[in-house]
N, C-alpha and C. Protein backbone atom coordinates (compact mmCIF):
# COMPACT_ATOMS: atom_id res chain seq x y z
N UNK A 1 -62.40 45.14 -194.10
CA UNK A 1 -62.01 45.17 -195.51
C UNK A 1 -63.27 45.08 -196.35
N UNK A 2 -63.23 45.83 -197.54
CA UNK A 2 -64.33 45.79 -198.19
C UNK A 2 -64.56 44.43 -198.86
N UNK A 3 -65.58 43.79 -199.45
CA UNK A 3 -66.16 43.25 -200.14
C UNK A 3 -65.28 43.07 -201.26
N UNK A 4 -64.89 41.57 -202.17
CA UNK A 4 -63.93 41.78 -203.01
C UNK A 4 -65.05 42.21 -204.29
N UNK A 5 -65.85 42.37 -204.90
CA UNK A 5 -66.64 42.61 -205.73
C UNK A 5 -66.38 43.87 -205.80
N UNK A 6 -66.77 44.83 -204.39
CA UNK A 6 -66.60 46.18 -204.14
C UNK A 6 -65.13 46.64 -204.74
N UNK A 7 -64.25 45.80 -204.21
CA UNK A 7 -62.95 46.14 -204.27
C UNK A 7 -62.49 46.13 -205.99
N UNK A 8 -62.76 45.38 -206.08
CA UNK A 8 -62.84 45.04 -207.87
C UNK A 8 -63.12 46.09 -208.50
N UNK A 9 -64.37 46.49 -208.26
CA UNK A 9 -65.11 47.93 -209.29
C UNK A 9 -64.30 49.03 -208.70
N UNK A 10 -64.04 49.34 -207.62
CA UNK A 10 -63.22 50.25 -206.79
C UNK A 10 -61.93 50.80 -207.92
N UNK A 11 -61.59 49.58 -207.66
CA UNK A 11 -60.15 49.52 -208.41
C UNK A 11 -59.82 50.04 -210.13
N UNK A 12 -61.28 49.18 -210.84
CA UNK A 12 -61.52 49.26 -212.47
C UNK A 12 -61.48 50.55 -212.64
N UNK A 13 -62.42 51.49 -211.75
CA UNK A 13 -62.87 52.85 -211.61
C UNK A 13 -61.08 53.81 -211.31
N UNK A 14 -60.97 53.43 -210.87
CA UNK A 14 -59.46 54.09 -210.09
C UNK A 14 -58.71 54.05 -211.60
N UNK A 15 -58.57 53.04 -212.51
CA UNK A 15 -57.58 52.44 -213.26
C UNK A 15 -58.18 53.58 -214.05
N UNK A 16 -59.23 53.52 -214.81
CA UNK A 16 -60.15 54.27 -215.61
C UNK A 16 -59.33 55.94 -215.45
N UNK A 17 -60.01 56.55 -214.53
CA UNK A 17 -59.75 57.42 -213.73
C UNK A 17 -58.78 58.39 -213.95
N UNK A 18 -57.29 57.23 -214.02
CA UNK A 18 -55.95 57.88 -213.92
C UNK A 18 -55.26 57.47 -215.54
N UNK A 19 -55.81 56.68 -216.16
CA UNK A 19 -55.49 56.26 -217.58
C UNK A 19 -54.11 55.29 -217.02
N UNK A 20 -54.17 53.99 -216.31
CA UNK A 20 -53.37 53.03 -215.99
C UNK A 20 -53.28 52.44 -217.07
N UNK A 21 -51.75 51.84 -216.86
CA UNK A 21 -51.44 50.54 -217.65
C UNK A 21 -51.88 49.36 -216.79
N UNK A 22 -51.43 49.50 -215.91
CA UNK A 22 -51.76 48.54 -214.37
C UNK A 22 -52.25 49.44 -213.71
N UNK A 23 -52.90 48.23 -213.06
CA UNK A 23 -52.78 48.53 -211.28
C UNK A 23 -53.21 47.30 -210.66
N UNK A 24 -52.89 47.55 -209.25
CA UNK A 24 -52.77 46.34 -208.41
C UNK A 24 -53.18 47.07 -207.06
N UNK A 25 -53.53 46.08 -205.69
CA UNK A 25 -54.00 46.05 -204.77
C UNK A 25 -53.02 44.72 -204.08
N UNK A 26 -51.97 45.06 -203.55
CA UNK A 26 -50.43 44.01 -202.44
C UNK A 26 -50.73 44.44 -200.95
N UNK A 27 -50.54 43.20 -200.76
CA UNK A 27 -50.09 43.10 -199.06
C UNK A 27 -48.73 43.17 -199.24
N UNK A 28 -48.54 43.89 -197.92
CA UNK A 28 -47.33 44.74 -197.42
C UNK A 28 -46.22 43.68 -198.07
N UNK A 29 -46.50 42.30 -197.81
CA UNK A 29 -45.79 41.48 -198.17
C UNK A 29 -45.70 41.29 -199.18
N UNK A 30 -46.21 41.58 -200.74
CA UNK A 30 -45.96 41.13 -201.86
C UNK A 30 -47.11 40.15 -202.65
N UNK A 31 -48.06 39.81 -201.79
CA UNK A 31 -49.23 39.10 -202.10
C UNK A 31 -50.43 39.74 -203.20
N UNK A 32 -50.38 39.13 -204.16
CA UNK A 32 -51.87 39.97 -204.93
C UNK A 32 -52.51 39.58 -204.41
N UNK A 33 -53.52 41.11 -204.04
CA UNK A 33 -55.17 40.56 -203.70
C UNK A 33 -55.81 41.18 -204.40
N UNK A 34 -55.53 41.74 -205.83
CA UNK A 34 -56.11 42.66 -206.88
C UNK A 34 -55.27 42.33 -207.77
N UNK A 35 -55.26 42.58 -209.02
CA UNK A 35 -54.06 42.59 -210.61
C UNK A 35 -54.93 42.97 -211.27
N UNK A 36 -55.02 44.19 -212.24
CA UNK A 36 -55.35 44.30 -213.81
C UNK A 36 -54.25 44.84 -214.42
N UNK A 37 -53.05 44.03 -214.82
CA UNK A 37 -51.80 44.37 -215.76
C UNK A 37 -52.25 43.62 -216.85
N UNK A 38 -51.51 44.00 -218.10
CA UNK A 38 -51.23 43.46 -219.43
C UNK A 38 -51.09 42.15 -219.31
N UNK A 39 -52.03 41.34 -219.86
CA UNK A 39 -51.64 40.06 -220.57
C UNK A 39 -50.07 39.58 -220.67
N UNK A 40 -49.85 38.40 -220.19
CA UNK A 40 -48.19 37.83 -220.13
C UNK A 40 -47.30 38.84 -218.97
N UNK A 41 -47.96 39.20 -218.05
CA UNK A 41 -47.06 40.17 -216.91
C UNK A 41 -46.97 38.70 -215.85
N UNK A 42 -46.11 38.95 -215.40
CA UNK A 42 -45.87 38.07 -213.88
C UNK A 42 -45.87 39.14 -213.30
N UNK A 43 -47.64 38.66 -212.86
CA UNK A 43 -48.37 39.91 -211.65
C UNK A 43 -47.64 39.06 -210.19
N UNK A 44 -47.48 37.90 -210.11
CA UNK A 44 -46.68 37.51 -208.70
C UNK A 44 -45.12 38.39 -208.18
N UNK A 45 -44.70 38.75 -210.14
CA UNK A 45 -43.17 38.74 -209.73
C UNK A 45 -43.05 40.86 -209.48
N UNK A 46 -44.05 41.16 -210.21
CA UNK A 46 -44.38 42.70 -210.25
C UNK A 46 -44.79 42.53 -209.03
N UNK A 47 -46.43 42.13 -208.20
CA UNK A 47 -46.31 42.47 -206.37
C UNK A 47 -45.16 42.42 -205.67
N UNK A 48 -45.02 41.42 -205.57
CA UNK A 48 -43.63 41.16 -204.66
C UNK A 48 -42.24 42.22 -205.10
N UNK A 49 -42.10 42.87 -206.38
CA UNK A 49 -41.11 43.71 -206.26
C UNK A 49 -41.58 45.25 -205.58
N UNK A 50 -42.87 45.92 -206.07
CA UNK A 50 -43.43 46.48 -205.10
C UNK A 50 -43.76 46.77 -203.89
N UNK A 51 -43.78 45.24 -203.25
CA UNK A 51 -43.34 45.59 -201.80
C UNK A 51 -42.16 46.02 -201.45
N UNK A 52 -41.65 45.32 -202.28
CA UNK A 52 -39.98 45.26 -201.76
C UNK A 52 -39.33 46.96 -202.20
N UNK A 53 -39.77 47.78 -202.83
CA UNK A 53 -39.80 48.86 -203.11
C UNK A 53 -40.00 49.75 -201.92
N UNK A 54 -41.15 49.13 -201.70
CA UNK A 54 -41.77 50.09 -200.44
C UNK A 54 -41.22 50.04 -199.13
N UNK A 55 -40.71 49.05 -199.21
CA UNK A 55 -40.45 48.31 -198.36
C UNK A 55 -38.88 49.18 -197.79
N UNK A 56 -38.33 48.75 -198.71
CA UNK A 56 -36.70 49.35 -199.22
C UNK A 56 -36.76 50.73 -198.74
N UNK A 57 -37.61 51.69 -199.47
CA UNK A 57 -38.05 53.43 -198.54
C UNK A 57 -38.06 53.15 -197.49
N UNK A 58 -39.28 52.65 -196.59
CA UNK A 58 -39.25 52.61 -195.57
C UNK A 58 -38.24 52.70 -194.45
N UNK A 59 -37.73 51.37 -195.01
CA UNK A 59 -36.41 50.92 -193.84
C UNK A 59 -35.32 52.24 -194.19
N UNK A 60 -34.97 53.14 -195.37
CA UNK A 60 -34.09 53.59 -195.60
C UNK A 60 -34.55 54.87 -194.56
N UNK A 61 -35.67 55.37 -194.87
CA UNK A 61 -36.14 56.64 -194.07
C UNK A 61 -35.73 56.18 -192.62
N UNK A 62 -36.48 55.33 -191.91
CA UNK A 62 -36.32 54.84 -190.68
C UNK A 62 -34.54 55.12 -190.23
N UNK A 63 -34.07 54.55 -191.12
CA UNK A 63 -32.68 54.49 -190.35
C UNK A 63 -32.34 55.82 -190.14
N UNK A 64 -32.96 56.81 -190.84
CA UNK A 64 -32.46 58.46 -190.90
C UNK A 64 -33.17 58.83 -189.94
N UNK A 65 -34.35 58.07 -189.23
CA UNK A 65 -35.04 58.58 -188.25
C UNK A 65 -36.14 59.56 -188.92
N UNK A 66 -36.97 59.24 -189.98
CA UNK A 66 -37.65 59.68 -190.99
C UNK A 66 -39.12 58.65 -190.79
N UNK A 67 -39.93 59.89 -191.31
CA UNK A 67 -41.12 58.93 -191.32
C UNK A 67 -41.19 58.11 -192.02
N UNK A 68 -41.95 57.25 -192.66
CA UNK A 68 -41.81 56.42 -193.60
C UNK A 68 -42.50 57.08 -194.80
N UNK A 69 -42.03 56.88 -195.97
CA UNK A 69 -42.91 57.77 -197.32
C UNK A 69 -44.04 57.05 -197.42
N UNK A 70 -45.23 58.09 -198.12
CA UNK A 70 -46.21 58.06 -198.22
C UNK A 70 -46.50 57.36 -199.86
N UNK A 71 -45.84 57.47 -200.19
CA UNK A 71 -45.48 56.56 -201.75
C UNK A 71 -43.97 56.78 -202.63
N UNK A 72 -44.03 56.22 -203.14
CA UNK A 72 -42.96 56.09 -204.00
C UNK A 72 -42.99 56.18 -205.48
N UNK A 73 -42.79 57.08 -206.34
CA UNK A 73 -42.34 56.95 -207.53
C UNK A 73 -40.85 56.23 -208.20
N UNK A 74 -41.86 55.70 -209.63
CA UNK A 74 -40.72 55.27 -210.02
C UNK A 74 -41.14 55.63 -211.59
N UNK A 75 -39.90 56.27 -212.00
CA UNK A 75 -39.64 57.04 -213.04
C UNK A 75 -39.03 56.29 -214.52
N UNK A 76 -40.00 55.87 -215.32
CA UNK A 76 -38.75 55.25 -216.54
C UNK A 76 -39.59 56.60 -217.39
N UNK A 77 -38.51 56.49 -218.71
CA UNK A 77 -38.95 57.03 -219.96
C UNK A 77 -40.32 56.59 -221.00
N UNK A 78 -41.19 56.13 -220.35
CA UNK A 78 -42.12 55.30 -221.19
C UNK A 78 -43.57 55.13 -219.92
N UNK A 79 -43.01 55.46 -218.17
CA UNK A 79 -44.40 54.91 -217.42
C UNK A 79 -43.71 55.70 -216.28
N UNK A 80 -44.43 55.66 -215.41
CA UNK A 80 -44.47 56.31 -214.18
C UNK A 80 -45.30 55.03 -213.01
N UNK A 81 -44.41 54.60 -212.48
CA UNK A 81 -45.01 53.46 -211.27
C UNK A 81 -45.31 54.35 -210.13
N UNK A 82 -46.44 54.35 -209.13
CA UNK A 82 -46.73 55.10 -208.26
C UNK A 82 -46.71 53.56 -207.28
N UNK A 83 -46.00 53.78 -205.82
CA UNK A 83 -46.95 52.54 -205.60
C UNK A 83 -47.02 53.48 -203.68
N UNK A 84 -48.57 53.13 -203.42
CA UNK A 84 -48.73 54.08 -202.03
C UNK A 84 -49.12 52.77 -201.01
N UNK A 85 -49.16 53.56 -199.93
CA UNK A 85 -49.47 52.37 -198.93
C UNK A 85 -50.85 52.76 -198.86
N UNK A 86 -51.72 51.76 -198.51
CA UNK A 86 -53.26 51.26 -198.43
C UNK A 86 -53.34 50.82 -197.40
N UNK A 87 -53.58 51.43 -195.85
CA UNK A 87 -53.59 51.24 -194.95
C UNK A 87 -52.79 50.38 -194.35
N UNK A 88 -52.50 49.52 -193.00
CA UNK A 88 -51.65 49.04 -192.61
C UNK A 88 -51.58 47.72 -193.30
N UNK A 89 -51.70 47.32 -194.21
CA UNK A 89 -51.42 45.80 -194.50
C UNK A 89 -51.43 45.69 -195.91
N UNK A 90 -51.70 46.92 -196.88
CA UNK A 90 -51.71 46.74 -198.30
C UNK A 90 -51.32 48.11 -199.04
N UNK A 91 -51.23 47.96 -200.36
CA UNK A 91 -49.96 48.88 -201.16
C UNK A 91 -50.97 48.89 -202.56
N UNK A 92 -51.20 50.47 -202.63
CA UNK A 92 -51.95 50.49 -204.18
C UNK A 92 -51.11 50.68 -204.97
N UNK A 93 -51.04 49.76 -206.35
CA UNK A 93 -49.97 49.88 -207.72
C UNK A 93 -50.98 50.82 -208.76
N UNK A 94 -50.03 51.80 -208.87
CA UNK A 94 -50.38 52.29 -210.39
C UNK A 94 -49.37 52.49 -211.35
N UNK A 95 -49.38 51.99 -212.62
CA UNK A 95 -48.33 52.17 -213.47
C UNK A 95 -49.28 53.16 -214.57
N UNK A 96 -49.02 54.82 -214.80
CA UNK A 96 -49.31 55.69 -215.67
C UNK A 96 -48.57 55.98 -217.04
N UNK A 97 -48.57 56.35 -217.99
CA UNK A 97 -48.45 57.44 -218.76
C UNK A 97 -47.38 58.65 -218.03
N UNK A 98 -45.81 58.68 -218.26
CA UNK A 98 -45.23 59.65 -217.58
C UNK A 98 -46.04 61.39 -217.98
N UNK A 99 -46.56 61.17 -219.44
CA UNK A 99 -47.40 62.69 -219.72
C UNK A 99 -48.35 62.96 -219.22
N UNK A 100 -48.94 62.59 -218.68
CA UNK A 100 -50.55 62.58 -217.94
C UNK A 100 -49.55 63.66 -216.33
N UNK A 101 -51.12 63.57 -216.12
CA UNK A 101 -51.31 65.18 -215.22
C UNK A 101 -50.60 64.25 -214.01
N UNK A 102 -49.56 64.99 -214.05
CA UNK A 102 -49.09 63.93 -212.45
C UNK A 102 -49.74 64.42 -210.81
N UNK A 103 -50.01 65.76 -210.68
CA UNK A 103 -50.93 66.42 -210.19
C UNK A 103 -52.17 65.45 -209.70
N UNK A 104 -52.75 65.43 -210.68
CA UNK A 104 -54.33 64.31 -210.84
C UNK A 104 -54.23 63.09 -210.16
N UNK A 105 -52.96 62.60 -210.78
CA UNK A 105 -52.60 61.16 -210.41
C UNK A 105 -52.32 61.11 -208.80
N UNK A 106 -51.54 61.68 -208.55
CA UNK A 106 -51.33 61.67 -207.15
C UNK A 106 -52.54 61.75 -206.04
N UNK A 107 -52.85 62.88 -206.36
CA UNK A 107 -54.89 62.93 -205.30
C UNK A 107 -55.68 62.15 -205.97
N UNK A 108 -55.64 60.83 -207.00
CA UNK A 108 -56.21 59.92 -206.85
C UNK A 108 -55.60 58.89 -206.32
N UNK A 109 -54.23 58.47 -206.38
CA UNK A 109 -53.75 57.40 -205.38
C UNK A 109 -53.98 58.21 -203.85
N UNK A 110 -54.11 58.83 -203.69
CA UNK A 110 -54.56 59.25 -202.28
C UNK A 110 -55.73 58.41 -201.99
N UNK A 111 -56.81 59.60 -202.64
CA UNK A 111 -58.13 58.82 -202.39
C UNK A 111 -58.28 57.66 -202.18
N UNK A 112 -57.77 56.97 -203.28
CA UNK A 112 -58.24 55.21 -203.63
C UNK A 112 -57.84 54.68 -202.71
N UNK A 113 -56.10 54.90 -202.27
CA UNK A 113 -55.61 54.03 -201.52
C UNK A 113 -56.45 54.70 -200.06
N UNK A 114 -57.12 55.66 -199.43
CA UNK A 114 -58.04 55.92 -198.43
C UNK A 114 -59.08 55.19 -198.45
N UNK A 115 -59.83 55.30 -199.84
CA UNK A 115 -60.90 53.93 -199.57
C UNK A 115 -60.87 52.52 -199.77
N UNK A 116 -59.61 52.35 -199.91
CA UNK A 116 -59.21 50.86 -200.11
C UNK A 116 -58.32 50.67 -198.59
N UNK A 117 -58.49 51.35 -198.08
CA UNK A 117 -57.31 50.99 -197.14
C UNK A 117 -57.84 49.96 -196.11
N UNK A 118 -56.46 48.62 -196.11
CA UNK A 118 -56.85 47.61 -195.53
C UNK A 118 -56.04 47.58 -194.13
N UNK A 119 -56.92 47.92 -192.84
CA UNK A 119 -55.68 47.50 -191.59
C UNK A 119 -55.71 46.43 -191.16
């Protein structure tokens, strides 16, 4: 695992990047080991639903005998939540701008979550 300093600028850069409201860096389990959300967020109660998101795909694909998804969108009228898996033990959060290039956004949660990826 990288360096949390590394991981830090990693992340600022990523946020920058994609024009985030958030983003975050979760263990599979729901644990922050990263947060830059808005002031007054319960970044504990936002990780932990994120996993549980991912989590939720997963098991649903599985039962269909499906791979497991490679991320998950989540769609309101106002943001676009991306949240991808980051190697075997962690989950990159991005909350966007639904107008922004969704294109863009996507091959950067790729990337990031590739060089962030924690096994």
């Amino acid at each position: 695992m990288m360096a949390t300093g590394t991981a830090t600028a990693v992340l600022r850069d990523f946020k920058t990047r994609v024009s985030a409201v958030a983003t975050a860096l979760v263990s599979r389990d729901g644990v922050v080991l990263y947060a830059d959300v808005p002031t007054g967020a319960f970044v504990d109660t936002f990780a932990i639903m994120c996993a549980t998101v991912l989590g939720a795909a997963t098991a649903a694909n599985l039962e269909l005998r499906k791979a497991p998804p490679e991320f998950v969108a989540i769609e309101a009228n106002d943001s676009t939540t991306l949240i991808a898996g980051c190697g075997s033990k962690a989950l990159l959060v991005a909350m966007v701008d639904p107008t922004g290039d969704r294109t863009m956004v996507l091959r950067e949660v790729a990337k990031f979550a590739e060089l962030l990826a924690v096994n």
